[in-house]
C-alpha atoms as a PDB file:
ATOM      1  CA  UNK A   1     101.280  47.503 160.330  1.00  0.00           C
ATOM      2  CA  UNK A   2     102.451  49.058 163.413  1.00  0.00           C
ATOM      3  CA  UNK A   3     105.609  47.107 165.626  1.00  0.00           C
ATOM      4  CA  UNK A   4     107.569  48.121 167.993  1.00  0.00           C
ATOM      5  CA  UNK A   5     110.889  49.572 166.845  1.00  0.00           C
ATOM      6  CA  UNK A   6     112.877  46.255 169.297  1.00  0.00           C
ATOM      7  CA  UNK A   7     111.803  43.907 166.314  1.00  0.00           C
ATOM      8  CA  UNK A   8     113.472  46.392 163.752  1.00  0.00           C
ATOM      9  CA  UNK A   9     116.513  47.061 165.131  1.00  0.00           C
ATOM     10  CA  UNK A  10     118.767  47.025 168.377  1.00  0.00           C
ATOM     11  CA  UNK A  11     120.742  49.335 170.184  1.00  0.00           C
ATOM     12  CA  UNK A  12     123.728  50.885 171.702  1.00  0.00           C
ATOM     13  CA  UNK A  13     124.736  53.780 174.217  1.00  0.00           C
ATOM     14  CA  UNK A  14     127.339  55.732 175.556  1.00  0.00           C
ATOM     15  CA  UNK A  15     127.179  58.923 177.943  1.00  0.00           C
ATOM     16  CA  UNK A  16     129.107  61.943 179.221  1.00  0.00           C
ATOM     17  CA  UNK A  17     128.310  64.579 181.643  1.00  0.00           C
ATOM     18  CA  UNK A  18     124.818  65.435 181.059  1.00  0.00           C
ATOM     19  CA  UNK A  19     124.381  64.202 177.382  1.00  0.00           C
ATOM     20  CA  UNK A  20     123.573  60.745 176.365  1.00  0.00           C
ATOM     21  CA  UNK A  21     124.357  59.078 172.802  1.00  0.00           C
ATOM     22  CA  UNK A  22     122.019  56.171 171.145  1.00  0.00           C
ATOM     23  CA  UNK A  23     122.332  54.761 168.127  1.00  0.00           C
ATOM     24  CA  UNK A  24     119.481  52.629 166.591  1.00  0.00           C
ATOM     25  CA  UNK A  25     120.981  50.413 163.750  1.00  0.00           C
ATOM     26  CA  UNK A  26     118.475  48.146 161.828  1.00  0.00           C
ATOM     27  CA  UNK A  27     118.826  44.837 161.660  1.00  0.00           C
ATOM     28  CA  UNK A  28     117.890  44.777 157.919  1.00  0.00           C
ATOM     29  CA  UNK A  29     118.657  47.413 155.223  1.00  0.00           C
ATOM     30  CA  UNK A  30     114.771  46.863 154.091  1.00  0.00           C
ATOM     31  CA  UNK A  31     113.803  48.413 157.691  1.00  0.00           C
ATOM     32  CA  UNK A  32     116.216  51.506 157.482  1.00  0.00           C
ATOM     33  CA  UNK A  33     113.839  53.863 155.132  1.00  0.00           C
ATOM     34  CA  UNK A  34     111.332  53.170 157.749  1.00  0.00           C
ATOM     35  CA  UNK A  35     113.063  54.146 160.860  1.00  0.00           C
ATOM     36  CA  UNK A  36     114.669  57.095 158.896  1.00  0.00           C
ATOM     37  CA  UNK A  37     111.335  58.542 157.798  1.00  0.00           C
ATOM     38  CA  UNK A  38     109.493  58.043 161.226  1.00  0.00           C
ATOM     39  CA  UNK A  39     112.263  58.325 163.959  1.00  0.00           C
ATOM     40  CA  UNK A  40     113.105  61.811 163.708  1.00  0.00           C
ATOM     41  CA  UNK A  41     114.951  63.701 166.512  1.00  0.00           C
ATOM     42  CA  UNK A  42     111.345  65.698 167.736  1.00  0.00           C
ATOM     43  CA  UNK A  43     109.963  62.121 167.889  1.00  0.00           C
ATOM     44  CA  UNK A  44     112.742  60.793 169.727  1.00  0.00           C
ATOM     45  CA  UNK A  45     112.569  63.489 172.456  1.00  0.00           C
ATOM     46  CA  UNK A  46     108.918  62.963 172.668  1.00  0.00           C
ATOM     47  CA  UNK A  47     109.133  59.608 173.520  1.00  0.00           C
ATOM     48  CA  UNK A  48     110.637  60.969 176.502  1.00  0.00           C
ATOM     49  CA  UNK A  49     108.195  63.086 177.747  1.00  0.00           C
ATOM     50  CA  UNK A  50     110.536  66.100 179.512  1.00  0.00           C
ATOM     51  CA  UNK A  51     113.345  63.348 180.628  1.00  0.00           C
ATOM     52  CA  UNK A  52     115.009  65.346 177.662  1.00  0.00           C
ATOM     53  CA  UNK A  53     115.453  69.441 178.830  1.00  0.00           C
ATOM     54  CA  UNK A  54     118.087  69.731 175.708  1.00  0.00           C
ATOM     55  CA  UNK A  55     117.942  69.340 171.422  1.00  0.00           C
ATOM     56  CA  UNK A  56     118.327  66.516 170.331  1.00  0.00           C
ATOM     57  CA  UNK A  57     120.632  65.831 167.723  1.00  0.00           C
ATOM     58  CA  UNK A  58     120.419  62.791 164.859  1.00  0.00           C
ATOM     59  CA  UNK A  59     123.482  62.295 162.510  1.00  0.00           C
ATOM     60  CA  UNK A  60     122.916  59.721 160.134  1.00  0.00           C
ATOM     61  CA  UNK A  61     124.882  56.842 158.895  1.00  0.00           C
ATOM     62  CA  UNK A  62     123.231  55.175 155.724  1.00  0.00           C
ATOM     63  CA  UNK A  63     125.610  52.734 154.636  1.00  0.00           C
ATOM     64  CA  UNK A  64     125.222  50.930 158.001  1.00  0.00           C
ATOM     65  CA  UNK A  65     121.930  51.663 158.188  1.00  0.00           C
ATOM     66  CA  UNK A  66     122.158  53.185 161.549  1.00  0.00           C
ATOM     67  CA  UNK A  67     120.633  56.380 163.440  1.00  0.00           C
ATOM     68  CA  UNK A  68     122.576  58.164 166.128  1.00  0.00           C
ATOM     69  CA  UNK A  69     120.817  60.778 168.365  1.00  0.00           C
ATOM     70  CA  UNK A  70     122.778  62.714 171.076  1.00  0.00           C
ATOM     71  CA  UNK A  71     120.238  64.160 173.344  1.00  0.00           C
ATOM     72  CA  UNK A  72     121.665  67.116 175.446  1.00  0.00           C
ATOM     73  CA  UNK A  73     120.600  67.438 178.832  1.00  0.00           C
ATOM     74  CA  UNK A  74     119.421  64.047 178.854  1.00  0.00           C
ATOM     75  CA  UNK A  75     121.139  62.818 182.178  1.00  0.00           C
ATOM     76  CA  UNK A  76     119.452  65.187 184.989  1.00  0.00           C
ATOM     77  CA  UNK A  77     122.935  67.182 185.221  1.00  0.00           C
ATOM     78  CA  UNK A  78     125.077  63.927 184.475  1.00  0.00           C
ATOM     79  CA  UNK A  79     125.453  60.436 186.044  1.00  0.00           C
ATOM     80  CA  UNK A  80     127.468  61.879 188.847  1.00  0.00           C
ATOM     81  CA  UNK A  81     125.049  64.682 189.687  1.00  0.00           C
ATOM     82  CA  UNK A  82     121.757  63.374 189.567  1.00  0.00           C
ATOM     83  CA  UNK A  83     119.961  60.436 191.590  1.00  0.00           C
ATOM     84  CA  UNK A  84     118.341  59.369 189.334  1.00  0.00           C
ATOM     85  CA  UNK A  85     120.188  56.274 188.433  1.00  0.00           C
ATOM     86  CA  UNK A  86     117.989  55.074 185.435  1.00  0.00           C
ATOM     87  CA  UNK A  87     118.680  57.873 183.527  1.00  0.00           C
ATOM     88  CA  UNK A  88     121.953  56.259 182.028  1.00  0.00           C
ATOM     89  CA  UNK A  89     122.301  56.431 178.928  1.00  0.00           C
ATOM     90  CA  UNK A  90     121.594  52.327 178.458  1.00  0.00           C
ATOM     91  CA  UNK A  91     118.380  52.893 180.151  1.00  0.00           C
ATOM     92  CA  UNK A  92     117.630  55.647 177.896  1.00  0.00           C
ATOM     93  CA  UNK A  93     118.626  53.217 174.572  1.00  0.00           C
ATOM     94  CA  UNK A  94     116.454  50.772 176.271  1.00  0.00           C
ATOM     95  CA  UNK A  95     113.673  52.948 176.551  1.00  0.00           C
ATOM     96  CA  UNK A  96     113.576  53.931 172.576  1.00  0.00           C
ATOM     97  CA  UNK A  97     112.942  50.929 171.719  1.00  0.00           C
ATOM     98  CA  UNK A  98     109.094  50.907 172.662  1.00  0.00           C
ATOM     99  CA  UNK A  99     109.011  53.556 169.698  1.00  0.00           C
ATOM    100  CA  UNK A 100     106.212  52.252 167.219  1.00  0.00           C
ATOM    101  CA  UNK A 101     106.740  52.364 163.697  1.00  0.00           C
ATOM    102  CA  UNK A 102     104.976  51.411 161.063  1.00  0.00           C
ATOM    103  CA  UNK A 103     106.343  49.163 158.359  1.00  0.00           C
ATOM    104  CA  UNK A 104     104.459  47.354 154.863  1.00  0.00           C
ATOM    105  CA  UNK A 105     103.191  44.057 155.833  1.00  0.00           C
ATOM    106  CA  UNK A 106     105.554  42.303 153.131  1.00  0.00           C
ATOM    107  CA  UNK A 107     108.555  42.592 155.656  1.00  0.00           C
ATOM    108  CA  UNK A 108     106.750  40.942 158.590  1.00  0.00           C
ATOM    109  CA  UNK A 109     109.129  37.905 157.852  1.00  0.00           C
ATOM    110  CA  UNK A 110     112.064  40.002 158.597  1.00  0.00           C
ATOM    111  CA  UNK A 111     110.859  41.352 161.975  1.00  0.00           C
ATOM    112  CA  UNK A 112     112.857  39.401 164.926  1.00  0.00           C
ATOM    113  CA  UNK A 113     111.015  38.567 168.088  1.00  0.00           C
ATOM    114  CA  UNK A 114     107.715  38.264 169.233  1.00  0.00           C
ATOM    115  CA  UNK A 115     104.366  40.610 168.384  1.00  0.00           C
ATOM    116  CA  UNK A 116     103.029  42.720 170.878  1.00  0.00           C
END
């Protein structure tokens, strides 16, 4: 089954200049192999159809079962430079979660929040 990647996992963000840093972390180790295999770092600059001019970088951290991706030129020249307010890095964490990834039906009773 397909699910949005907000009842897998949460999270965080941080940027600088023109480069923005997201890290997904699962909210159960059963989830992780999932999000590993299908949330690469061309999938994650997909999802962002051009927002992203830059690589995108994912380092990851399997005994927390977390993801990070720092996406260079991800901030349309940095927070300072651009007008384009939403382009924070939060809104940019935010945005990821929409991703959809597709996980065995015998962990629907781990997903958190509601379908759809």
């Amino acid at each position: 089954m397909k699910v949005s990647l907000r009842r897998l996992a949460h999270t965080r963000s941080g940027d600088k200049g023109d480069i923005s840093n997201t890290a997904v972390i699962a909210y159960e180790p059963a989830f992780y192999p999932h999000l590993k295999a299908q949330l690469t770092a061309a999938a994650f600059k997909a999802l962002y159809g051009g927002v992203v001019s830059g690589k995108v970088e994912r380092f990851e951290a399997d005994g927390l079962q977390v993801l990070n991706f720092v996406a260079h030129g991800a901030l349309g020249g940095g927070v300072s430079r651009s007008l384009a307010l939403d382009n924070y890095g939060k809104a940019l964490a935010s945005a990821v979660l929409r991703f959809e990834v597709e996980v065995p039906e015998e962990l629907a009773p781990l997903l958190r929040g509601p379908a759809g």
